[in-house]
Protein backbone atom coordinates (compact mmCIF):
# COMPACT_ATOMS: atom_id res chain seq x y z
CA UNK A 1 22.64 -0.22 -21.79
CA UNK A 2 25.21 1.36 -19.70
CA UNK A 3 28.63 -1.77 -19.05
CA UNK A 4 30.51 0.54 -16.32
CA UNK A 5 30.14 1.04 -12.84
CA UNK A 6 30.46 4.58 -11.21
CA UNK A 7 29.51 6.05 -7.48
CA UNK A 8 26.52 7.10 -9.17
CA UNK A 9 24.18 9.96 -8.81
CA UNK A 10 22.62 11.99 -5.08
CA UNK A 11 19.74 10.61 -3.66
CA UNK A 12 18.41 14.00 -4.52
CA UNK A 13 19.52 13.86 -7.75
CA UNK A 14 17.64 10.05 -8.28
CA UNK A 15 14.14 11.16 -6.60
CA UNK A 16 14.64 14.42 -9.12
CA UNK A 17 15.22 12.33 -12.55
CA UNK A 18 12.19 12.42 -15.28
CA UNK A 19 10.96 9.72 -17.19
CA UNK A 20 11.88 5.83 -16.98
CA UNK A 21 15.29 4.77 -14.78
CA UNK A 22 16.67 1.82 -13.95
CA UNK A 23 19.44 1.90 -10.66
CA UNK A 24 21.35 -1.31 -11.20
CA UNK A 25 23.52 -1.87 -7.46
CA UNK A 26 26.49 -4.39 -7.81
CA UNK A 27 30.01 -4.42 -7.97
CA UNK A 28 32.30 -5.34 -11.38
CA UNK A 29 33.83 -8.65 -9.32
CA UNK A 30 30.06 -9.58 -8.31
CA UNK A 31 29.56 -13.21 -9.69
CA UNK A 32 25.40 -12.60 -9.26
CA UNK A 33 25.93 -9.13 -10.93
CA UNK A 34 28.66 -10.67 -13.99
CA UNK A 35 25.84 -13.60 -14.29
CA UNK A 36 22.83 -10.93 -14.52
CA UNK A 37 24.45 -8.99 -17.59
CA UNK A 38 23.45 -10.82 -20.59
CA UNK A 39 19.64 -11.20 -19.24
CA UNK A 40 20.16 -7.41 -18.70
CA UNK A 41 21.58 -7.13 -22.14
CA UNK A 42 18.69 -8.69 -23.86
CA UNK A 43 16.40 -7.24 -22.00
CA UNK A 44 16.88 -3.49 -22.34
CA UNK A 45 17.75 -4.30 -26.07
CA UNK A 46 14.26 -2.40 -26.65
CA UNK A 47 14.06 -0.06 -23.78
CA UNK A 48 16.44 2.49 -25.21
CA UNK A 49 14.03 5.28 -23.59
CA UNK A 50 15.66 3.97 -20.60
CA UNK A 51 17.85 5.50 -18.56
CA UNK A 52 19.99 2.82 -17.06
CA UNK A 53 23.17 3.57 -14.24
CA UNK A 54 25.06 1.32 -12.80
CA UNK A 55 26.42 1.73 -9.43
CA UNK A 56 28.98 0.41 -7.60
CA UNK A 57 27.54 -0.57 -4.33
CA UNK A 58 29.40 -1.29 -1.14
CA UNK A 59 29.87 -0.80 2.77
CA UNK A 60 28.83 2.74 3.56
CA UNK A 61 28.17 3.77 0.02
CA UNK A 62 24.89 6.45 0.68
CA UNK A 63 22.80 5.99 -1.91
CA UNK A 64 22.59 2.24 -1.97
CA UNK A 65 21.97 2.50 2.13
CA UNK A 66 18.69 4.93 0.78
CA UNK A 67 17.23 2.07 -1.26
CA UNK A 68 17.77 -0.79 1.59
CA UNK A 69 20.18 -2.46 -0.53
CA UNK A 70 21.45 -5.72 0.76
CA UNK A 71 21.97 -7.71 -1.87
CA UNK A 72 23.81 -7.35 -5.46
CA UNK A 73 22.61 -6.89 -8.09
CA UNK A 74 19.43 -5.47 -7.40
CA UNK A 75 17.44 -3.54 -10.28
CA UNK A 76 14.98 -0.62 -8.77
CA UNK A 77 12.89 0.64 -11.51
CA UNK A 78 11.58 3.83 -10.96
CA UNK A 79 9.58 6.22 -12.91
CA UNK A 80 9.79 10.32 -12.01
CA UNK A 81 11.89 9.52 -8.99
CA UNK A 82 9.40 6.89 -8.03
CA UNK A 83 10.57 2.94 -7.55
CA UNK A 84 7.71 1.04 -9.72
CA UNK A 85 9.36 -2.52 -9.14
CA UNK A 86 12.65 -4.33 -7.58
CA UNK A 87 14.28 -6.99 -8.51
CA UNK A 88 16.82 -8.65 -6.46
CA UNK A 89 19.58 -11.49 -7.88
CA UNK A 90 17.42 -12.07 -11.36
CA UNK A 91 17.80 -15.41 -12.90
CA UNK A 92 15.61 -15.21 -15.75
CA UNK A 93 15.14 -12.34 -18.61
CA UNK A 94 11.32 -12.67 -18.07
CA UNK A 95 11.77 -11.21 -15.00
CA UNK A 96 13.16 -8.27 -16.05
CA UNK A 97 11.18 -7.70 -19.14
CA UNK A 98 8.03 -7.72 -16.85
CA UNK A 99 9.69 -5.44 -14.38
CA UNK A 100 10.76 -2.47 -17.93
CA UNK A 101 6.86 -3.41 -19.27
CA UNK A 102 5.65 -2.45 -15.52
CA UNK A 103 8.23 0.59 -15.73
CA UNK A 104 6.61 1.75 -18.77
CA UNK A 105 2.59 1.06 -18.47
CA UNK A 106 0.76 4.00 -18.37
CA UNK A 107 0.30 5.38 -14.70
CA UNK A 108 -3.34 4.92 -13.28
């Protein structure tokens, strides 16, 4: 699981990533987003073929404007460039567990 916050990756480079991702939007001073990390923690304690990014979100940052971002922390899960599920303030690990199991089912 990745702790630090960057500006994170293009759009172009997000839509172009393989496999299983998870975008986590927030800020480091974000009580919702300091609140969400041990349920984060524990939850991708088993999803290390996960590649997880924080990034710092804000006012006129680009590539949390391309997911409709309002709200921190939200969790887009997205598989092959593809969002699979959302997640928006999570409360409870369950919630995210169900989001990485939906992230990971096989594709019908």
């Amino acid at each position: 699981m990745n702790r630090d916050y960057s500006d994170g990756p293009t759009r172009a480079d997000v839509d172009a990533m393989a496999g299983a991702v998870l975008l986590e939007f927030g800020t480091p001073w974000c009580g919702h987003c300091r609140a969400a990390q041990p349920l984060l923690e524990d939850a991708m304690a088993d999803s290390a073929d996960t590649t997880h990014i924080k990034v710092e979100d804000g006012s006129g940052r680009k590539l949390g404007r391309s997911f409709e971002v309002t709200l921190w922390p939200t969790l887009v899960f997205l598989r092959d460039g593809q969002e699979i599920a959302r997640l928006v303030r999570p409360t409870q690990k369950a919630a995210i567990t169900q989001a990485l199991a939906q992230l990971h089912a096989d594709p019908a």
